[in-house]
Structures are given as structure tokens and as C-alpha cells.
PDB file of N, CA and C in Angstrom:
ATOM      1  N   UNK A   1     -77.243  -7.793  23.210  1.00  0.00           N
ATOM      2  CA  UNK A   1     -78.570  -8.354  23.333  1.00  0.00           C
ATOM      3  C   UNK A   1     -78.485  -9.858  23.086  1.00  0.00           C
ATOM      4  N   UNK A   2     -79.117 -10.939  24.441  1.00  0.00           N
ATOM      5  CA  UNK A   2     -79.037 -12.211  23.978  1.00  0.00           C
ATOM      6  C   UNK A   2     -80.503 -12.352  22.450  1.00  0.00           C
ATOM      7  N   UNK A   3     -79.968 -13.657  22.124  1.00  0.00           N
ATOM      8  CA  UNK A   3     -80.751 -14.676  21.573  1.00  0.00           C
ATOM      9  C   UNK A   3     -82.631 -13.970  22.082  1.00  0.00           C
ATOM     10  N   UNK A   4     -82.286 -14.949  22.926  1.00  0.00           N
ATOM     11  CA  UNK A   4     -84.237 -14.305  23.755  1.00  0.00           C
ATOM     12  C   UNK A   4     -84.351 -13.375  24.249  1.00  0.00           C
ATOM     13  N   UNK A   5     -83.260 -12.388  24.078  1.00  0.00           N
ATOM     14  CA  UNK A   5     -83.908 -10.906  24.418  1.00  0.00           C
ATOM     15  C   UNK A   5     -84.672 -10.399  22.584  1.00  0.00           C
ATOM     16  N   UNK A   6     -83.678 -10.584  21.817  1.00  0.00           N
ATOM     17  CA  UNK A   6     -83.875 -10.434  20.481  1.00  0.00           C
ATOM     18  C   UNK A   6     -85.543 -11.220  19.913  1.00  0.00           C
ATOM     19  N   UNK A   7     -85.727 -12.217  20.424  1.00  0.00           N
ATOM     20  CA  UNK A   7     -87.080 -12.898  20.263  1.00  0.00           C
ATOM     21  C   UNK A   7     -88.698 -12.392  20.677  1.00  0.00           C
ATOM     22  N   UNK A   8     -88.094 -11.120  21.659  1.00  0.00           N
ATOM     23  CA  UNK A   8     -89.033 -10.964  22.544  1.00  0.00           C
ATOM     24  C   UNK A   8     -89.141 -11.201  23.718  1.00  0.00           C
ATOM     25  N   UNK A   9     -88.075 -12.581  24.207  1.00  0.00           N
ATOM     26  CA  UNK A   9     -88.710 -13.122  25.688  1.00  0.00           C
ATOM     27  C   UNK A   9     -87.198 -12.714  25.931  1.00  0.00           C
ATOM     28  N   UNK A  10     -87.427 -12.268  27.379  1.00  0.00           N
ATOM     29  CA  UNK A  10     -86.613 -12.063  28.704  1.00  0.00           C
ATOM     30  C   UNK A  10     -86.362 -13.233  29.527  1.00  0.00           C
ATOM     31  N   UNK A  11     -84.997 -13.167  29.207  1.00  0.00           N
ATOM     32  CA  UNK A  11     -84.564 -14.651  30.177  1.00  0.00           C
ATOM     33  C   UNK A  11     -84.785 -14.653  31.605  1.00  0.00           C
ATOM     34  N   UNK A  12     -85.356 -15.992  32.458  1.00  0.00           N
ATOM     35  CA  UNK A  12     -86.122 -16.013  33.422  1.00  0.00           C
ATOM     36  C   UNK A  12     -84.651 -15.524  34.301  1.00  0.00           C
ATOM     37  N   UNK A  13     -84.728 -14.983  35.045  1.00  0.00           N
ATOM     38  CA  UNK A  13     -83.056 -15.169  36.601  1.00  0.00           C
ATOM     39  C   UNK A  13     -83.251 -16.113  36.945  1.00  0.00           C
ATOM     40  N   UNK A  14     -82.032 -16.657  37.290  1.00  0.00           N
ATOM     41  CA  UNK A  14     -81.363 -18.014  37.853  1.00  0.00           C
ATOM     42  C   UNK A  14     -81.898 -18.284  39.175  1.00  0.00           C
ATOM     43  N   UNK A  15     -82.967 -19.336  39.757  1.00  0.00           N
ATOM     44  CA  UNK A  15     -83.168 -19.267  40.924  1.00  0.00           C
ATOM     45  C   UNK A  15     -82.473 -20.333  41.765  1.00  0.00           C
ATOM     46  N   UNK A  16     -82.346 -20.750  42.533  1.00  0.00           N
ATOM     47  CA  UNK A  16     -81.730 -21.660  43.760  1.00  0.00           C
ATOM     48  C   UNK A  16     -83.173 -22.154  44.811  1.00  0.00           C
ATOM     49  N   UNK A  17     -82.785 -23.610  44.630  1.00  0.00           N
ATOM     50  CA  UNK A  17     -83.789 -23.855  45.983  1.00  0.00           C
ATOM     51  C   UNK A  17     -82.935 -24.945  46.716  1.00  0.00           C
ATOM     52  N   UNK A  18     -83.491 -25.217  48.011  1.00  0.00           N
ATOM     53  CA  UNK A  18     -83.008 -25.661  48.620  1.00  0.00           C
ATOM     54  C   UNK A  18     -83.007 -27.296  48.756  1.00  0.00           C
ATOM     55  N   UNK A  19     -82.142 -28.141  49.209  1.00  0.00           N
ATOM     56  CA  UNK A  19     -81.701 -29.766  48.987  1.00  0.00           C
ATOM     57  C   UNK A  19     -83.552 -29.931  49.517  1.00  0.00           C
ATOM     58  N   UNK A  20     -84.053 -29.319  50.443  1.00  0.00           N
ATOM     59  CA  UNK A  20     -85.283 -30.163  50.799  1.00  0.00           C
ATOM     60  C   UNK A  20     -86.583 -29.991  49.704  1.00  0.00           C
ATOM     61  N   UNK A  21     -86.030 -28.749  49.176  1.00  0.00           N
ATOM     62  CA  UNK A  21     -87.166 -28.789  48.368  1.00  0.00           C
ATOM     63  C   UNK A  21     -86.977 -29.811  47.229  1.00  0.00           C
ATOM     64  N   UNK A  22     -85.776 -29.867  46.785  1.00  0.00           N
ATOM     65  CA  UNK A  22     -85.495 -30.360  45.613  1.00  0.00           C
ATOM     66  C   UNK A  22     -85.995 -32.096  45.575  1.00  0.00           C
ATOM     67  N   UNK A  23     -86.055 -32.309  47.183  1.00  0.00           N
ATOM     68  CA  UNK A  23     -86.098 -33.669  47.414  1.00  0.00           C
ATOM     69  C   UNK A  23     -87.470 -34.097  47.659  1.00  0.00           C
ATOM     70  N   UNK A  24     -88.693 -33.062  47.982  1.00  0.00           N
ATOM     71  CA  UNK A  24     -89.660 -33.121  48.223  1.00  0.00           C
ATOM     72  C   UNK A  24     -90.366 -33.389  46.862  1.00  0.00           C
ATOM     73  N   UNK A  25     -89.579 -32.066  45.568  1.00  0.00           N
ATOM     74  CA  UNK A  25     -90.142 -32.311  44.008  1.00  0.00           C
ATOM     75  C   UNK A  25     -89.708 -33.925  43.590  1.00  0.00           C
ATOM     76  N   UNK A  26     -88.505 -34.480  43.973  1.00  0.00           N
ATOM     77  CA  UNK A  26     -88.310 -35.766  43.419  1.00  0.00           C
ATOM     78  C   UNK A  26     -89.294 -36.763  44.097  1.00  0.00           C
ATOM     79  N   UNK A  27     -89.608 -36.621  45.288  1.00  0.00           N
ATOM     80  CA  UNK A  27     -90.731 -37.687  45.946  1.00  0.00           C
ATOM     81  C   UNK A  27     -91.705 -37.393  45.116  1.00  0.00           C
ATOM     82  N   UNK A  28     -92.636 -36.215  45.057  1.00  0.00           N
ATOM     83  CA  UNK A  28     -93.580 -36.204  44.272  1.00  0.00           C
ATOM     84  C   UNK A  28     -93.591 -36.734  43.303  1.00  0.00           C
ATOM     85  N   UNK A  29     -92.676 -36.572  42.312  1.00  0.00           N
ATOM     86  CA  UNK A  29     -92.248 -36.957  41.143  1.00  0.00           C
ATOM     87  C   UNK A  29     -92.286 -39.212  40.597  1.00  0.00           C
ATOM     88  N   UNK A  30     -91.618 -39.371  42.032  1.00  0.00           N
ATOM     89  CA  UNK A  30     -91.113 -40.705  41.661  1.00  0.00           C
ATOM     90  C   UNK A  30     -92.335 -41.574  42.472  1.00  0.00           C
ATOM     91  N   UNK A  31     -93.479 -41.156  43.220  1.00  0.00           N
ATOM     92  CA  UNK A  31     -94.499 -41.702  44.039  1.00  0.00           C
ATOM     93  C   UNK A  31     -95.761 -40.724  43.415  1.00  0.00           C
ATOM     94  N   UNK A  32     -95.961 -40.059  42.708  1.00  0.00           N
ATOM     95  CA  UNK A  32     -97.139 -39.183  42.597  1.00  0.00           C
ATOM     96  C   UNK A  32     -97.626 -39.976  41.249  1.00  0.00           C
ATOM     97  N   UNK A  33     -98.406 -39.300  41.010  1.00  0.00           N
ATOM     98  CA  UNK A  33     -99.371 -40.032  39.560  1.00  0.00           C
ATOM     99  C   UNK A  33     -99.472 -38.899  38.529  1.00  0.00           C
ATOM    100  N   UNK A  34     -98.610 -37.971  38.880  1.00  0.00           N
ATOM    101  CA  UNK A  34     -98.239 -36.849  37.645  1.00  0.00           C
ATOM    102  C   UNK A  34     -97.238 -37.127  36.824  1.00  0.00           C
ATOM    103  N   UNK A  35     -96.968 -36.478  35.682  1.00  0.00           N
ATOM    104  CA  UNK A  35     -95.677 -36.840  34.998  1.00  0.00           C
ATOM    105  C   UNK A  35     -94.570 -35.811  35.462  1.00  0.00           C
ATOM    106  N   UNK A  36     -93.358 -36.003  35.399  1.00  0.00           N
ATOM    107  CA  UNK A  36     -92.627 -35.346  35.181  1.00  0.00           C
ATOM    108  C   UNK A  36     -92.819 -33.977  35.336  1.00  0.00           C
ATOM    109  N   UNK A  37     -92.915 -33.849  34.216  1.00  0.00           N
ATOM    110  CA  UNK A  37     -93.432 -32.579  33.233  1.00  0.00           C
ATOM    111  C   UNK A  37     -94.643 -31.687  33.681  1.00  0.00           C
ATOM    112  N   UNK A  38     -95.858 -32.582  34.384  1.00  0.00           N
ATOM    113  CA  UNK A  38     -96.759 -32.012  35.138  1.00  0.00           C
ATOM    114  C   UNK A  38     -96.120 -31.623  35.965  1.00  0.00           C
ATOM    115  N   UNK A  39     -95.690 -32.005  37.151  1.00  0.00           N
ATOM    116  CA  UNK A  39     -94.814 -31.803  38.482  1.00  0.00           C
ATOM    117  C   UNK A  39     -94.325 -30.435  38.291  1.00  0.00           C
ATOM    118  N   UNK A  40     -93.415 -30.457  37.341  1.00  0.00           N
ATOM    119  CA  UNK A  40     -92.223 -28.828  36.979  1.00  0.00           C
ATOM    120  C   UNK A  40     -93.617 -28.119  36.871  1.00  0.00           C
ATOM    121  N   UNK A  41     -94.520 -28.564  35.561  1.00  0.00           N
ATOM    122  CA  UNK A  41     -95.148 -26.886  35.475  1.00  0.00           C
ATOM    123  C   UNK A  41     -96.207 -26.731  36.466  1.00  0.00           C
ATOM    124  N   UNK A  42     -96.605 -27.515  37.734  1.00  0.00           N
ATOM    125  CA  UNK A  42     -97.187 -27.062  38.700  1.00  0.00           C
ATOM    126  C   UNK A  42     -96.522 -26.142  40.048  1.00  0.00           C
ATOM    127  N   UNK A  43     -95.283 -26.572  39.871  1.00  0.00           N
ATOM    128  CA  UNK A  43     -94.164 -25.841  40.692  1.00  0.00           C
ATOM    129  C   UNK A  43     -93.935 -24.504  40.110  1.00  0.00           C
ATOM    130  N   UNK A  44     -94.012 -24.447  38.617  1.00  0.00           N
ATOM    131  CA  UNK A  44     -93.109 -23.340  37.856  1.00  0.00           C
ATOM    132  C   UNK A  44     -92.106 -23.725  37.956  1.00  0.00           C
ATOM    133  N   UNK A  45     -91.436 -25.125  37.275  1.00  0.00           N
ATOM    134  CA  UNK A  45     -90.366 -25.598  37.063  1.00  0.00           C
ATOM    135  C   UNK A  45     -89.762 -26.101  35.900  1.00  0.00           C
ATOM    136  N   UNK A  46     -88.526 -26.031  35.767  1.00  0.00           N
ATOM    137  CA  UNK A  46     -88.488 -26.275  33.961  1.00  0.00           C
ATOM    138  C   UNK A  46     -88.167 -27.744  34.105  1.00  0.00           C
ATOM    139  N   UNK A  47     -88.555 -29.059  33.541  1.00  0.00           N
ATOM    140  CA  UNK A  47     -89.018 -30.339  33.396  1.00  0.00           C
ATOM    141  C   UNK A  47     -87.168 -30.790  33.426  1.00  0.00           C
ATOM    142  N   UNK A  48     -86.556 -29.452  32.757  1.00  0.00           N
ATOM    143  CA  UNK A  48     -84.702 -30.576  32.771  1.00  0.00           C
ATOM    144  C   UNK A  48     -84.297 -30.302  34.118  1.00  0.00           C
ATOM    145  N   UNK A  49     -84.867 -29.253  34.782  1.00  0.00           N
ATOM    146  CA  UNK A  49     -83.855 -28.760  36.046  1.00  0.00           C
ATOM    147  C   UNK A  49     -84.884 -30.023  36.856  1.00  0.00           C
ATOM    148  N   UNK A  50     -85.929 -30.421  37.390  1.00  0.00           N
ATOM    149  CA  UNK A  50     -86.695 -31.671  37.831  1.00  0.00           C
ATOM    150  C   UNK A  50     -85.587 -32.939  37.467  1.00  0.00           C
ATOM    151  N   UNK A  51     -85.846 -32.828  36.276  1.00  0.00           N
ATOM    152  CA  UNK A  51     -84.675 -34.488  35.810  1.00  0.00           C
ATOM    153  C   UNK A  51     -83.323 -34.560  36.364  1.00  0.00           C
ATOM    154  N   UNK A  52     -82.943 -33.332  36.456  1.00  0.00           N
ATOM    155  CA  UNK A  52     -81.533 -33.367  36.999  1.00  0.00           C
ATOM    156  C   UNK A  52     -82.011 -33.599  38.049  1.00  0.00           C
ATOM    157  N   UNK A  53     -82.793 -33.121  39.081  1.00  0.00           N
ATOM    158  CA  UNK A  53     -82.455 -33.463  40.447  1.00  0.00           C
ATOM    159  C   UNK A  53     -82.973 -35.204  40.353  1.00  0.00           C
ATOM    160  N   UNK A  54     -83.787 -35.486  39.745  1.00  0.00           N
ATOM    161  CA  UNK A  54     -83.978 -36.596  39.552  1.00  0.00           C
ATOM    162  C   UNK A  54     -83.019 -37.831  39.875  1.00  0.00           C
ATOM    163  N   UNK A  55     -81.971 -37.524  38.397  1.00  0.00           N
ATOM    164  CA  UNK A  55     -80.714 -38.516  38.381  1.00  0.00           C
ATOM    165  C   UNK A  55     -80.197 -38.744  39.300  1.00  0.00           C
ATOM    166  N   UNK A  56     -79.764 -37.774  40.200  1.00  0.00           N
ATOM    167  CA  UNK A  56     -78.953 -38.251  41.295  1.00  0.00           C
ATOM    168  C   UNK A  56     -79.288 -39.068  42.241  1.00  0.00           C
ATOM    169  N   UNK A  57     -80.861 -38.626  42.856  1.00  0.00           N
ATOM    170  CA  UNK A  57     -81.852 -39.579  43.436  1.00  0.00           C
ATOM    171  C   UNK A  57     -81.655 -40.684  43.283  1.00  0.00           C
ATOM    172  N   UNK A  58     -81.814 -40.902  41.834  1.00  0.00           N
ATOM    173  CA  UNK A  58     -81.942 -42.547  41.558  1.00  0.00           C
ATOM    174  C   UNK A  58     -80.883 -43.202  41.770  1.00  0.00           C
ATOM    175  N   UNK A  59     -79.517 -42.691  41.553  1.00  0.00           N
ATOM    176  CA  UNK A  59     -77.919 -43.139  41.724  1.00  0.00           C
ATOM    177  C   UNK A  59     -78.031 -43.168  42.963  1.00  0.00           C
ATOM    178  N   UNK A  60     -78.516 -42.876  43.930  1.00  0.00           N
ATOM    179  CA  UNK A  60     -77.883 -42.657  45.826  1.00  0.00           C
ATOM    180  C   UNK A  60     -78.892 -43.884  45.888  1.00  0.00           C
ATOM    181  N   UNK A  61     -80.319 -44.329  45.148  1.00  0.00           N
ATOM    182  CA  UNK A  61     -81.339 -44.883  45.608  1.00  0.00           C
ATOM    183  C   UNK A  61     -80.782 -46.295  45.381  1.00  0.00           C
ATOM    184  N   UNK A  62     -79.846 -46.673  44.042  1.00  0.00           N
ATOM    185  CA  UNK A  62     -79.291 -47.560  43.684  1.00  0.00           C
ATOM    186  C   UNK A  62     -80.612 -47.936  42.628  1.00  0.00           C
ATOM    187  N   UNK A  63     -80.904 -46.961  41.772  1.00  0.00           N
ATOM    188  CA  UNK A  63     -81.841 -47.560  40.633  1.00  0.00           C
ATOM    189  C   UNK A  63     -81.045 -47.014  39.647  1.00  0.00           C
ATOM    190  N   UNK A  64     -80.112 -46.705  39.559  1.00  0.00           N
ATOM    191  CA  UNK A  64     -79.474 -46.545  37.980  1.00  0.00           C
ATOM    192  C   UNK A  64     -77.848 -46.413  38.596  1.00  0.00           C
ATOM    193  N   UNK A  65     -77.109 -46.665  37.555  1.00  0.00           N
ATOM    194  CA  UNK A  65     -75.669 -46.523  37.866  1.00  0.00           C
ATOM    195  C   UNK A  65     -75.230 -45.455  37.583  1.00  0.00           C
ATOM    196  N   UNK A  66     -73.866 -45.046  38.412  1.00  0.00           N
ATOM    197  CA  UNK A  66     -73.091 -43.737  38.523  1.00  0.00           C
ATOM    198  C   UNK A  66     -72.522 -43.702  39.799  1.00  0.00           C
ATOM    199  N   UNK A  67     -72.040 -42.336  40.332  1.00  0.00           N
ATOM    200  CA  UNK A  67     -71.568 -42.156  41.561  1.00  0.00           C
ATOM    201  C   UNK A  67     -72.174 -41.658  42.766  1.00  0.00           C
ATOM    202  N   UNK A  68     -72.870 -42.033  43.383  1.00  0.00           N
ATOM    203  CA  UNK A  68     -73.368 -41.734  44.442  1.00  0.00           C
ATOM    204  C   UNK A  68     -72.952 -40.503  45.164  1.00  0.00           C
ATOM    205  N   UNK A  69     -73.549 -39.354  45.918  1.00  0.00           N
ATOM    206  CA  UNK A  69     -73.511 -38.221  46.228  1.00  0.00           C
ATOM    207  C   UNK A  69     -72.574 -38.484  47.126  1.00  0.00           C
ATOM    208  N   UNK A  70     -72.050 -39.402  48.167  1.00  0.00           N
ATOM    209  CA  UNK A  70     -70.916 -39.468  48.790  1.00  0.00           C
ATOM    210  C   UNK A  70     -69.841 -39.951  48.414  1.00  0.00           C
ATOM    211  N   UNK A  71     -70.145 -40.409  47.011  1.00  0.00           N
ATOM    212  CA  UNK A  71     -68.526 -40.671  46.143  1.00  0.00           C
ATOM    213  C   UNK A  71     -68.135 -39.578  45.537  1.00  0.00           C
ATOM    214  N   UNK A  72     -69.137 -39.251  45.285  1.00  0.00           N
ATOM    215  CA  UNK A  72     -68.515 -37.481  44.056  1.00  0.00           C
ATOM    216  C   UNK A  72     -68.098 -36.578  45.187  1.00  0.00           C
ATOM    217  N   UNK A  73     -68.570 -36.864  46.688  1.00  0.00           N
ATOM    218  CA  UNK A  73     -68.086 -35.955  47.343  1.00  0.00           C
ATOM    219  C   UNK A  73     -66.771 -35.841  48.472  1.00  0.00           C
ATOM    220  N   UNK A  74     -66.331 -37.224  48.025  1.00  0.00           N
ATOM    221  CA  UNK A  74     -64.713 -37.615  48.787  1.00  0.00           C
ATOM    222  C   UNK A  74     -63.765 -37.301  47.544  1.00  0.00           C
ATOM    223  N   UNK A  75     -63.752 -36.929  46.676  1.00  0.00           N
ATOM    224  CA  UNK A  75     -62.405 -36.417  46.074  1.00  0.00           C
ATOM    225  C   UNK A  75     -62.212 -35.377  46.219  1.00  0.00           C
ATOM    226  N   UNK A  76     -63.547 -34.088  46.255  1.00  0.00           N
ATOM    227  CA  UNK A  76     -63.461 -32.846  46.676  1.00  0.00           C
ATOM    228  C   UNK A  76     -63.095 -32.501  47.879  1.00  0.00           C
ATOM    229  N   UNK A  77     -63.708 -33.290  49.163  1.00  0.00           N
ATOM    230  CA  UNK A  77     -62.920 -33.115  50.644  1.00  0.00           C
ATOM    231  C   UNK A  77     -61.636 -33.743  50.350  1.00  0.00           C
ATOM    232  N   UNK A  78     -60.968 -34.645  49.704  1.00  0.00           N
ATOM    233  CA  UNK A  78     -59.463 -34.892  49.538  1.00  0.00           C
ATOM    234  C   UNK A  78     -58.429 -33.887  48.701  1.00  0.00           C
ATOM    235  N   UNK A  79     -59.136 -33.222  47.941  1.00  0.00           N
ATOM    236  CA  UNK A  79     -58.504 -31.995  47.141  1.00  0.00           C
ATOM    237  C   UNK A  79     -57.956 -31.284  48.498  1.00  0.00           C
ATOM    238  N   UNK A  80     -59.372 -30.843  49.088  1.00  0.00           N
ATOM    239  CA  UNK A  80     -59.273 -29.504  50.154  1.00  0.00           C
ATOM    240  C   UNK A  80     -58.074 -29.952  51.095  1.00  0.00           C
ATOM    241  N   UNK A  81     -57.974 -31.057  51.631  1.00  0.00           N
ATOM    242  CA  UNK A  81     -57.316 -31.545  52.715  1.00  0.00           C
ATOM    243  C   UNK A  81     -55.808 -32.016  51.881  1.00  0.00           C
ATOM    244  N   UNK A  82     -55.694 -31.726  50.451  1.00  0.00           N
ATOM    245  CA  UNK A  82     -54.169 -31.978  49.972  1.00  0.00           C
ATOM    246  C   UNK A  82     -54.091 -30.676  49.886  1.00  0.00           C
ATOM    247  N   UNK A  83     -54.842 -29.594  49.697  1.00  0.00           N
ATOM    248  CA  UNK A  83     -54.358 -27.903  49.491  1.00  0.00           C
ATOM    249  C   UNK A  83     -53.825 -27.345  50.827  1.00  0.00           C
ATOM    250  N   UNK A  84     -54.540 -27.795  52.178  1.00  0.00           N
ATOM    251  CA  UNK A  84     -54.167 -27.432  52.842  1.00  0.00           C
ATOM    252  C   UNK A  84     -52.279 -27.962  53.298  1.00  0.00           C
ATOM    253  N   UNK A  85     -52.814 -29.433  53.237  1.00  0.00           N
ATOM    254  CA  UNK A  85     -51.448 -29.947  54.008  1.00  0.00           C
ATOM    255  C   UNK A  85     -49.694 -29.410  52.517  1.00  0.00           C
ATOM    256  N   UNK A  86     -50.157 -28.791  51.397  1.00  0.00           N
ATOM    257  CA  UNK A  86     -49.111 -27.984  50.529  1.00  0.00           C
ATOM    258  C   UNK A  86     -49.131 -27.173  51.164  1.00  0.00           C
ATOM    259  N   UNK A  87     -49.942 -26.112  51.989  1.00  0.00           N
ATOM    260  CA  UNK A  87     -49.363 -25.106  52.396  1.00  0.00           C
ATOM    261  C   UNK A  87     -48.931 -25.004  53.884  1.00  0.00           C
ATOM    262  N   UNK A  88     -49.097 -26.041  54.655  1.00  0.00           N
ATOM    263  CA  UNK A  88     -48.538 -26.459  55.928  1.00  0.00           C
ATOM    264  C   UNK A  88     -47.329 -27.129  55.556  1.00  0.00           C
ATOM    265  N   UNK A  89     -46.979 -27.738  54.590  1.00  0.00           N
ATOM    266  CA  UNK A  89     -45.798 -28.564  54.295  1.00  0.00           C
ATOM    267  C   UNK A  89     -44.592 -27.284  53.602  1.00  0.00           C
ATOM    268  N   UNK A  90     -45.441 -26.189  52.644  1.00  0.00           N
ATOM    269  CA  UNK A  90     -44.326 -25.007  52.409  1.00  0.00           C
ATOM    270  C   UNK A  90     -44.003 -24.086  53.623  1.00  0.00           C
ATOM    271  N   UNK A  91     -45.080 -23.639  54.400  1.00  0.00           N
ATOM    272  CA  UNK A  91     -44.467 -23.077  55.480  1.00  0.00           C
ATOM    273  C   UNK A  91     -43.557 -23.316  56.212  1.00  0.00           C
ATOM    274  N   UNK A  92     -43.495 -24.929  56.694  1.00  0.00           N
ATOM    275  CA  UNK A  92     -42.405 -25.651  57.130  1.00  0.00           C
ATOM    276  C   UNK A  92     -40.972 -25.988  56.547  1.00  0.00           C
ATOM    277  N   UNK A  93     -41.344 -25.437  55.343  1.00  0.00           N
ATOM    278  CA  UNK A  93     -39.879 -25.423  54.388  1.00  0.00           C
ATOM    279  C   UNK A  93     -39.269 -24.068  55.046  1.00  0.00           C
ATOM    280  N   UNK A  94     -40.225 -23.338  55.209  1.00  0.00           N
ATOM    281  CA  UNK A  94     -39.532 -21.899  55.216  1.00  0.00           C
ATOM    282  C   UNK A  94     -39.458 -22.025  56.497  1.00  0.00           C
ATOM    283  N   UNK A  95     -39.667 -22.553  57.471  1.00  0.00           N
ATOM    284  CA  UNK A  95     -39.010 -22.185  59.166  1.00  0.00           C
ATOM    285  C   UNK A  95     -38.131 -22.410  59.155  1.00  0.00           C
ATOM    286  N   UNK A  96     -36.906 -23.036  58.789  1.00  0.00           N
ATOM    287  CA  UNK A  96     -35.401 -22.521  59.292  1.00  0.00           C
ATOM    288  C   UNK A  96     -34.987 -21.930  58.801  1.00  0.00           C
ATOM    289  N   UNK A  97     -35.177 -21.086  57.680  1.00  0.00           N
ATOM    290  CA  UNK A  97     -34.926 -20.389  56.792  1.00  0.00           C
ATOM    291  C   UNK A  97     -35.019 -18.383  58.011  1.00  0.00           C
ATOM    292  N   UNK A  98     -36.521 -18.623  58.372  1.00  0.00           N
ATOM    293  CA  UNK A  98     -37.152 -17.881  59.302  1.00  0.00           C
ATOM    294  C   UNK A  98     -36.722 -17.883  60.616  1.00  0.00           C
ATOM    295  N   UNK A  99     -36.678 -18.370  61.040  1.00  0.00           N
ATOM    296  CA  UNK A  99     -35.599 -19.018  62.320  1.00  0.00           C
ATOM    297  C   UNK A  99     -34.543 -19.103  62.684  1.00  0.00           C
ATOM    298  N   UNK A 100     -33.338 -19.116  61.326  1.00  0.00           N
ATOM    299  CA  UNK A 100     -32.448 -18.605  61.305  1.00  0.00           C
ATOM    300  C   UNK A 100     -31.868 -17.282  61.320  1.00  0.00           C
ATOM    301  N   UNK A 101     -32.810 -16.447  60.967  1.00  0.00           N
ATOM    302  CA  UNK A 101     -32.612 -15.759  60.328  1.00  0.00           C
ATOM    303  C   UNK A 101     -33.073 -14.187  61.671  1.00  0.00           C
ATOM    304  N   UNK A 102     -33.839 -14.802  62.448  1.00  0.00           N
ATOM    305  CA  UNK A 102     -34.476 -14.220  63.574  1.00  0.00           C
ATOM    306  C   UNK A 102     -33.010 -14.758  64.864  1.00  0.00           C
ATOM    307  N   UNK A 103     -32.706 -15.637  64.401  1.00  0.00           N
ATOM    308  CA  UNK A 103     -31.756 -15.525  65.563  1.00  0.00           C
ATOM    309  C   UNK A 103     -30.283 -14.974  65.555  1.00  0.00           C
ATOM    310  N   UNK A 104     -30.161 -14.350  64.709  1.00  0.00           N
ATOM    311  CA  UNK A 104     -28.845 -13.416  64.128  1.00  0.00           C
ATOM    312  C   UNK A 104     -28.895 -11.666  65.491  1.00  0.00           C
TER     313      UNK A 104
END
């Protein structure tokens, strides 16, 4: 039994929404005349998961410093594209190995 099952309250399930919505709550948010905090609980939103989408906003917008959503996202396409070319570069270890071995 968690914490807030033990309290009484049932933890809410994890929901997912989508980049447009998330971007529609930050417009509201950063152009509306609500707070924050109004915004989430008119959505049914919890005020930190709002802020998070927040931060990033402001980093891509260039109003606060950090890494911009297309910097955080070139080391991860460079991971993928070094995993692949290790296993195109071991296979190629093993063709004469394979090749030799087929021509017996």
C-alpha cells in the first residue's frame, strides 16, 4: 500500500497529452490574465506538470537560459546513429570470417 493509498486518497493515473496541447496550455498561460495555477486547475492540471511544460517554452523562446529543444535533441539522434554504425562496423568484422568460411 502506497503513502496516499494509506491517507485515503488514490493516486490520480499517469496521463499523457499531446505537444499541441501542451503548447496551447503554455500560450494561455504566458498571454492570458490567469495565473499559473488558475490555468492547471481549470484544465484539471497539476500547476508543476504546467511549469514544466513551461520551462522549455521559455528556453526555445530565448527568455531564460538552457538548452533548447533542438540541442537536447542532437546528442540523442547522434547516440542512435553511433549504435547503429557499431553494429554495421561489427558485422563487417565478421564478413571474412563468414566468407571464408562459406567458400570451403
Amino acid at each position: 500500500m502506497s503513502l496516499m493509498e494509506s491517507m485515503g486518497k488514490k493516486p490520480r493515473p499517469r496521463r499523457s497529452f499531446t505537444p499541441k496541447f501542451n503548447a496551447e496550455i503554455v500560450e494561455l498561460c504566458r498571454h492570458g490574465d490567469r495565473s499559473v495555477g488558475q490555468q492547471a486547475k481549470d484544465f484539471g492540471l497539476s500547476d508543476t506538470a504546467v511549469r514544466q511544460w513551461i520551462r522549455p517554452a521559455e528556453v526555445d523562446a530565448g527568455q531564460r537560459d538552457g538548452l533548447a529543444s533542438s540541442e537536447r535533441q542532437e546528442p540523442e539522434a547522434l547516440r542512435r546513429a553511433n549504435r547503429r554504425l557499431r553494429v554495421a562496423v561489427d558485422i563487417l568484422k565478421r564478413a571474412p570470417a563468414f566468407l571464408a568460411q562459406e567458400s570451403r
